[in-house]
N, C-alpha and C. Protein backbone atom coordinates (compact mmCIF):
# COMPACT_ATOMS: atom_id res chain seq x y z
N UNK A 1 0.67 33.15 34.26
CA UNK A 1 -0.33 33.91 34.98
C UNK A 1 -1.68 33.23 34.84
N UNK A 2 -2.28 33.62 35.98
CA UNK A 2 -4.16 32.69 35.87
C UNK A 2 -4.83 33.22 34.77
N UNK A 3 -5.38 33.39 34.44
CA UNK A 3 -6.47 33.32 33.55
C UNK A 3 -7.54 33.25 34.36
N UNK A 4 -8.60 34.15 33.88
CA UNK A 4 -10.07 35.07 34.87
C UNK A 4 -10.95 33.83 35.15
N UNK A 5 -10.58 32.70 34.17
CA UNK A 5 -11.45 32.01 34.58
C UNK A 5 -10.72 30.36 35.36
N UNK A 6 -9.74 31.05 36.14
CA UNK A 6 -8.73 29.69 37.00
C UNK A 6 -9.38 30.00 38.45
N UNK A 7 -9.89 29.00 38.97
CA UNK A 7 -9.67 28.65 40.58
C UNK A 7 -8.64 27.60 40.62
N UNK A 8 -9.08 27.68 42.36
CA UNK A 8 -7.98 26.96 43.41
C UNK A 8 -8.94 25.77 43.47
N UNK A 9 -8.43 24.73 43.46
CA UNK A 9 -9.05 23.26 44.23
C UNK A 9 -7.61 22.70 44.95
N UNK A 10 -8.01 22.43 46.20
CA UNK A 10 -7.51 21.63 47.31
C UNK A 10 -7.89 20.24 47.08
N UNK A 11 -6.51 19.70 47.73
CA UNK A 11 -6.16 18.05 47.14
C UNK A 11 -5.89 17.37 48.37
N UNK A 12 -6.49 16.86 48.52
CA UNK A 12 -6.16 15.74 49.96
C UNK A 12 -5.91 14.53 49.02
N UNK A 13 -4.92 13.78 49.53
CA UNK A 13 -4.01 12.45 48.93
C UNK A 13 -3.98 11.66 50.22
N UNK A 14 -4.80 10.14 49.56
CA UNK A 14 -4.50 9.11 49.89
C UNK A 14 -2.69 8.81 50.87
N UNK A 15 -1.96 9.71 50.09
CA UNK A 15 -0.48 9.60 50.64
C UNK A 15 0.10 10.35 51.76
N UNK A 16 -1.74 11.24 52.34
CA UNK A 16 -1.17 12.19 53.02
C UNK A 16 -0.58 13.73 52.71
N UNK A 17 -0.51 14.07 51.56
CA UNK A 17 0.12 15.08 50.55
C UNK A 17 -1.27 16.08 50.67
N UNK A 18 -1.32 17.52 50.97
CA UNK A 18 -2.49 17.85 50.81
C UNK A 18 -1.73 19.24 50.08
N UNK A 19 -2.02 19.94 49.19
CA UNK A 19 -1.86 20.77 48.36
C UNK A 19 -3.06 21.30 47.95
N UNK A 20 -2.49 22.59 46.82
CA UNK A 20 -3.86 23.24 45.73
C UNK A 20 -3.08 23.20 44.40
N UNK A 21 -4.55 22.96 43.40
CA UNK A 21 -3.96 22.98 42.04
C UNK A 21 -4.56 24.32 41.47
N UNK A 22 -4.00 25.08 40.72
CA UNK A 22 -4.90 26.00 39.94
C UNK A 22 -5.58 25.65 38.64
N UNK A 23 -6.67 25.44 38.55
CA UNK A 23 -7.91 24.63 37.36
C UNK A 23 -8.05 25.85 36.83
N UNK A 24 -9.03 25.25 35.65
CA UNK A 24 -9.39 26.35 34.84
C UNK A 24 -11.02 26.10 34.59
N UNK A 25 -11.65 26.56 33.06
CA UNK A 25 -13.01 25.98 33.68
C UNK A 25 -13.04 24.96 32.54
N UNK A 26 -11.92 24.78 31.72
CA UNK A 26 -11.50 24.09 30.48
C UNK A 26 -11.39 22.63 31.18
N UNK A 27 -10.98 22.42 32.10
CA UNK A 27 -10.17 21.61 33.15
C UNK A 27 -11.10 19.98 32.74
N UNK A 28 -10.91 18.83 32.84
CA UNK A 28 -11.79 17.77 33.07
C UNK A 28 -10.84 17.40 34.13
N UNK A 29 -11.52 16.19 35.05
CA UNK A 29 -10.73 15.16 35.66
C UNK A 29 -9.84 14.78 35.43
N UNK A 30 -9.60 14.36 34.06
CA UNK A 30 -7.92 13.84 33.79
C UNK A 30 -7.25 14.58 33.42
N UNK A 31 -7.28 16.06 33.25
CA UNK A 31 -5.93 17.26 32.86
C UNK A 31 -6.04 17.24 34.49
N UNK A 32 -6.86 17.84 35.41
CA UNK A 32 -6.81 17.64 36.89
C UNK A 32 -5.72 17.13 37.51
N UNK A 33 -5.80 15.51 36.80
CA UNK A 33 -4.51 14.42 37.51
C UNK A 33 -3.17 14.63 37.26
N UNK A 34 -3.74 15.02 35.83
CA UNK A 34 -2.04 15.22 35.22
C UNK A 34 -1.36 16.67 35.94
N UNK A 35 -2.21 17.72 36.11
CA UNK A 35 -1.74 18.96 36.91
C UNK A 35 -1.20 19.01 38.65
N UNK A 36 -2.13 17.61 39.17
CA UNK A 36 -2.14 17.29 40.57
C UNK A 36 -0.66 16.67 40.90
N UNK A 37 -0.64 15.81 39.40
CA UNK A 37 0.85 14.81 39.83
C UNK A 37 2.04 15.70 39.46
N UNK A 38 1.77 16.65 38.73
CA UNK A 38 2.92 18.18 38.71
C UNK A 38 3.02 18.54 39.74
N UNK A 39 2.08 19.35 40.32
CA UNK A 39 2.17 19.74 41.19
C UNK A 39 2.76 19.26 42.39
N UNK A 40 2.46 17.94 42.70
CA UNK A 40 3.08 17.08 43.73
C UNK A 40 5.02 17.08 43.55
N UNK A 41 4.89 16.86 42.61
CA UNK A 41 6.49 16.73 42.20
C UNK A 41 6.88 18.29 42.52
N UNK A 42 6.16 19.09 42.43
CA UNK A 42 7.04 20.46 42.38
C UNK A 42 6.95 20.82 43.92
N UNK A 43 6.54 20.75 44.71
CA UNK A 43 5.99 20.66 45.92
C UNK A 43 6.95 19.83 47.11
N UNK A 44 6.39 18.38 46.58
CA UNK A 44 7.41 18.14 47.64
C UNK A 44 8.48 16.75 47.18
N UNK A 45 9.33 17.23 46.10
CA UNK A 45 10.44 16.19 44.98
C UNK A 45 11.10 14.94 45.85
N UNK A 46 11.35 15.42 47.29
CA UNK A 46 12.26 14.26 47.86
C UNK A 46 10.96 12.90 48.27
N UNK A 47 9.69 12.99 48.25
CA UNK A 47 9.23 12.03 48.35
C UNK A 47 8.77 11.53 46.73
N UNK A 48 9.58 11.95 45.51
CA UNK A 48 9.01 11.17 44.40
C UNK A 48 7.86 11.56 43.59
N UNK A 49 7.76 10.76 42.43
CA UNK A 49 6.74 11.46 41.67
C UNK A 49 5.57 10.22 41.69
N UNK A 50 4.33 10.64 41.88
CA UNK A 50 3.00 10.12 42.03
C UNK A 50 2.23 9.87 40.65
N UNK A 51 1.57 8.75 40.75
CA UNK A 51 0.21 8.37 39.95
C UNK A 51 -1.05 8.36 40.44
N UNK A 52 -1.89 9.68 40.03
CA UNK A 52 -3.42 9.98 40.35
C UNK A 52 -3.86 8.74 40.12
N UNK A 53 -4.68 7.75 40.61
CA UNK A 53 -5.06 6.83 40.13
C UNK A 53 -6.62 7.32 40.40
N UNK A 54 -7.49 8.08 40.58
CA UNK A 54 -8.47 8.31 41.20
C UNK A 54 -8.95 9.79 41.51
N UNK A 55 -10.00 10.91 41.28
CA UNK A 55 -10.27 12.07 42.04
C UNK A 55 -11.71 11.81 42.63
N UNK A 56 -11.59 12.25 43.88
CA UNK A 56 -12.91 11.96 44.60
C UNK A 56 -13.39 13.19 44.94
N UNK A 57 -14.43 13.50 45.40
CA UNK A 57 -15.48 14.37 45.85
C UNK A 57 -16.37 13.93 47.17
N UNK A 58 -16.55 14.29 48.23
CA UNK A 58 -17.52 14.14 48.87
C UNK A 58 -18.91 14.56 48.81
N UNK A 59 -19.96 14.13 48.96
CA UNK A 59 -21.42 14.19 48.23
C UNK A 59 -22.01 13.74 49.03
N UNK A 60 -23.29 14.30 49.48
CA UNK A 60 -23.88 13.54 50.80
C UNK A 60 -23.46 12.86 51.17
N UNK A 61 -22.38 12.93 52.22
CA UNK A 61 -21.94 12.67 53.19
C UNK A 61 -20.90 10.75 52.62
N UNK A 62 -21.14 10.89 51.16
CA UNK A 62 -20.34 9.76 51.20
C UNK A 62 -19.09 10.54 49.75
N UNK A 63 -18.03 9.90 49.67
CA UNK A 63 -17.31 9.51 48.86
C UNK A 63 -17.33 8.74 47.35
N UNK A 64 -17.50 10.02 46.60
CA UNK A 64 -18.07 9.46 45.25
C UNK A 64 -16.68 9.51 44.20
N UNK A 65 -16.15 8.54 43.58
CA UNK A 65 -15.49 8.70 42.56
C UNK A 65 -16.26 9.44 41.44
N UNK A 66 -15.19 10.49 40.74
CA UNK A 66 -15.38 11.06 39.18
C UNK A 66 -14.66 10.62 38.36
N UNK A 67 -15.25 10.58 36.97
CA UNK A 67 -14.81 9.98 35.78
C UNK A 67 -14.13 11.29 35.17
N UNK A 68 -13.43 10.37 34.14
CA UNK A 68 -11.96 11.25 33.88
C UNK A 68 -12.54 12.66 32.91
N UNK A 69 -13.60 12.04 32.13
CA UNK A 69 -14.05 13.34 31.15
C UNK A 69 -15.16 14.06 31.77
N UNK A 70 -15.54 13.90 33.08
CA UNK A 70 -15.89 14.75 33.93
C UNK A 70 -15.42 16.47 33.91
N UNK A 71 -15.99 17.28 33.39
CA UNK A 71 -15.40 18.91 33.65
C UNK A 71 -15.34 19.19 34.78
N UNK A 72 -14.10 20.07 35.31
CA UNK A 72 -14.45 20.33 37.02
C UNK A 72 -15.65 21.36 36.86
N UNK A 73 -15.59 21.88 36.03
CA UNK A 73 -16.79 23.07 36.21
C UNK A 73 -18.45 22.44 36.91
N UNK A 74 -18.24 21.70 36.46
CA UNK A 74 -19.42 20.89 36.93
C UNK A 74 -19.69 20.36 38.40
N UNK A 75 -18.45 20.29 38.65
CA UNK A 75 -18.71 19.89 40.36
C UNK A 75 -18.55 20.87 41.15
N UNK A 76 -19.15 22.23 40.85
CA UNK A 76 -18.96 23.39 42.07
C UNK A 76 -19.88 24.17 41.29
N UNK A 77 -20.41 23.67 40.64
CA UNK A 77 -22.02 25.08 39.78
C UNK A 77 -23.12 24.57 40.72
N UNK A 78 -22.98 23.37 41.06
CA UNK A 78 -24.59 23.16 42.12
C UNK A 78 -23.82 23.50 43.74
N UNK A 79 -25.15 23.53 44.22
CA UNK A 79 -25.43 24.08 45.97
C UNK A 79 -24.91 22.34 46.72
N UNK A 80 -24.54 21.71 46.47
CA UNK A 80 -24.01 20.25 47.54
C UNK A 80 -23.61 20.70 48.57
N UNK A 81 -22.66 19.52 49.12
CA UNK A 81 -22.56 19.48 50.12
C UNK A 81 -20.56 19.68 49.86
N UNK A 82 -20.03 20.24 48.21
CA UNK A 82 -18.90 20.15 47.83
C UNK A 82 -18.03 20.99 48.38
N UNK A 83 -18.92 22.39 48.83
CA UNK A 83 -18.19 22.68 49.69
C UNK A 83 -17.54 22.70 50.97
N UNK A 84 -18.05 21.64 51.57
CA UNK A 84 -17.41 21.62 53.17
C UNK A 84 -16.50 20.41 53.05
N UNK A 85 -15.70 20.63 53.60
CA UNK A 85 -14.87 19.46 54.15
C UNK A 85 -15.20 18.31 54.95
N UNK A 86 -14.09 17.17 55.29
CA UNK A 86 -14.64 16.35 55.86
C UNK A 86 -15.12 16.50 57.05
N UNK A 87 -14.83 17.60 57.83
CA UNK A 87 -14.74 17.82 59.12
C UNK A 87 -16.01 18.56 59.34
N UNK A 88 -16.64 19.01 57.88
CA UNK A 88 -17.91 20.11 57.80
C UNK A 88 -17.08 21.60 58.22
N UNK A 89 -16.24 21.69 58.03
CA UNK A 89 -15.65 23.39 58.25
C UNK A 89 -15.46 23.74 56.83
N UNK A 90 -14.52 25.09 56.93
CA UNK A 90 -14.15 25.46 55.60
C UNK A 90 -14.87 25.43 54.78
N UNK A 91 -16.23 26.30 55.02
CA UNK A 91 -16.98 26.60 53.50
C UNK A 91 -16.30 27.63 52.58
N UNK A 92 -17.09 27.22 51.67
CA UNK A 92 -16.71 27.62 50.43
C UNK A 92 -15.00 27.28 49.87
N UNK A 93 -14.55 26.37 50.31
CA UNK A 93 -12.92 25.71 49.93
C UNK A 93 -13.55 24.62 49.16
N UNK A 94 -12.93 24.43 47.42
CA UNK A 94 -13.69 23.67 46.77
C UNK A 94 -12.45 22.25 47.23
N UNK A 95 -12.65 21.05 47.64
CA UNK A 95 -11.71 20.14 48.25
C UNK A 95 -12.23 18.99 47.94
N UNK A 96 -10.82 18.15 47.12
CA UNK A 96 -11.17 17.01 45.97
C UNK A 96 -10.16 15.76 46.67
N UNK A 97 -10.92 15.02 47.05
CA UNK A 97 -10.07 13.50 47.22
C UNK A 97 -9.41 12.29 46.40
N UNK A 98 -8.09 12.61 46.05
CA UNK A 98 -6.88 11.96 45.21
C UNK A 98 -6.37 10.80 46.04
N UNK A 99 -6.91 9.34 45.14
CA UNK A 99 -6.15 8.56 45.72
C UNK A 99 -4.83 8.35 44.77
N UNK A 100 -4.08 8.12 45.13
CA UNK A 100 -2.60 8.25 44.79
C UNK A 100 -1.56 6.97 44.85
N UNK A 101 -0.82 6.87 44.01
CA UNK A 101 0.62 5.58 44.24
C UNK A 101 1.79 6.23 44.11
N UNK A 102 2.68 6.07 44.64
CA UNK A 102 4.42 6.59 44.60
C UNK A 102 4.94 5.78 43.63
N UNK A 103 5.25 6.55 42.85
CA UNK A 103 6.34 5.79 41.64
C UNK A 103 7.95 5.36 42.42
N UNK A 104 8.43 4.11 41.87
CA UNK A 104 9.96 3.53 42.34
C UNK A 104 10.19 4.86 41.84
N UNK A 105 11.20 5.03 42.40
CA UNK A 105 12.74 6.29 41.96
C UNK A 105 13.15 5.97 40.54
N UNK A 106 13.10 4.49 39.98
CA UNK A 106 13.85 3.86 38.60
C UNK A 106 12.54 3.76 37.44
N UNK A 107 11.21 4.14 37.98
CA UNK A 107 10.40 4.70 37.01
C UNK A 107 10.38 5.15 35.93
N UNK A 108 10.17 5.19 34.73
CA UNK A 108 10.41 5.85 33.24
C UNK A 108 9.42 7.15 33.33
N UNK A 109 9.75 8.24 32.98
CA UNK A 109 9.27 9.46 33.02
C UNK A 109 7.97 9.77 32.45
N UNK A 110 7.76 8.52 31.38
CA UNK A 110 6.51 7.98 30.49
C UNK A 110 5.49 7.67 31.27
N UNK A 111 5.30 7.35 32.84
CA UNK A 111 4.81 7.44 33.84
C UNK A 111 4.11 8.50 34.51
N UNK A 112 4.61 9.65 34.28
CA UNK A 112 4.24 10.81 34.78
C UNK A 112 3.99 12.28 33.61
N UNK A 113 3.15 12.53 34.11
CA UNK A 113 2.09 14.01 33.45
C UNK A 113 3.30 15.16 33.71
N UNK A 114 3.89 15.80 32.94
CA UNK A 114 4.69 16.94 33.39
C UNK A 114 4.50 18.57 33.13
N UNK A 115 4.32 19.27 33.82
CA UNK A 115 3.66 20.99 33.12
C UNK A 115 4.90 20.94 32.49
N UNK A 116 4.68 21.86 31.35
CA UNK A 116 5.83 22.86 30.71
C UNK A 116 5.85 24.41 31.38
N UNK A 117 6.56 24.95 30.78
CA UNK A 117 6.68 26.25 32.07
C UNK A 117 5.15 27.13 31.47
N UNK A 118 4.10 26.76 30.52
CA UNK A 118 3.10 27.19 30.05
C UNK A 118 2.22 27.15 30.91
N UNK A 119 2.15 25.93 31.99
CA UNK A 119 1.09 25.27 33.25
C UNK A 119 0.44 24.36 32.41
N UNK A 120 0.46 23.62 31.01
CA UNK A 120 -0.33 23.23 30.51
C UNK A 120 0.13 21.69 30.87
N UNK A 121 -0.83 20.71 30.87
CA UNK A 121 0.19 19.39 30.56
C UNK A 121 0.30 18.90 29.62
N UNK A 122 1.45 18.21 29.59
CA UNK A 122 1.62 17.71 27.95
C UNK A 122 1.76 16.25 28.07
């Protein structure tokens, strides 16, 4: 179950994959990836399991990479421009740009971030 202090962030992927993860406000950038590349796998399994290599944000009007010990809390407490999409619609949808790689099928599992049935990653 969420916890009072979980939102939704929307994931647009480099691969085309667009989903939501449920964050918390605990959350940094790199639990983010590791929850994003769960999520992907649980979502949609016959195309494979993914490596976040990247979370982006749009920011005046350009494309800013975030660093991994980045808190998400931090990128939706100020007034930007974080809430609109690329298209400028959909306010207030908080929407994060994942560039992404497809793991071979013969991949070692040591590769990939996996939830336990807790939502946590381990």
């Amino acid at each position: 179950m969420a916890s009072s202090d979980s939102f939704v962030i929307y994931i647009r992927s480099s691969r085309d994959f667009n989903f939501a993860v449920l964050a918390s406000s605990d959350d940094d950038i790199s639990s983010l990836k590791k929850k994003a590349e769960a999520q992907h796998l649980a979502l949609f399994p016959q195309n494979g399991r993914i490596v976040a290599q990247a979370i982006k944000i749009m920011h005046l009007g350009k494309v800013c990479s975030l660093p991994d010990n980045m808190p998400v809390r931090c990128l939706f407490d100020v007034d930007v421009d974080v809430d609109v999409d690329v298209d400028g619609d959909n306010k207030g949808i908080r929407l994060l740009f994942m560039d992404a790689v497809v793991l071979p099928p013969d991949s070692p599992q040591t590769h990939m971030h996996v939830l336990d049935n807790s939502g946590d990653p381990s």
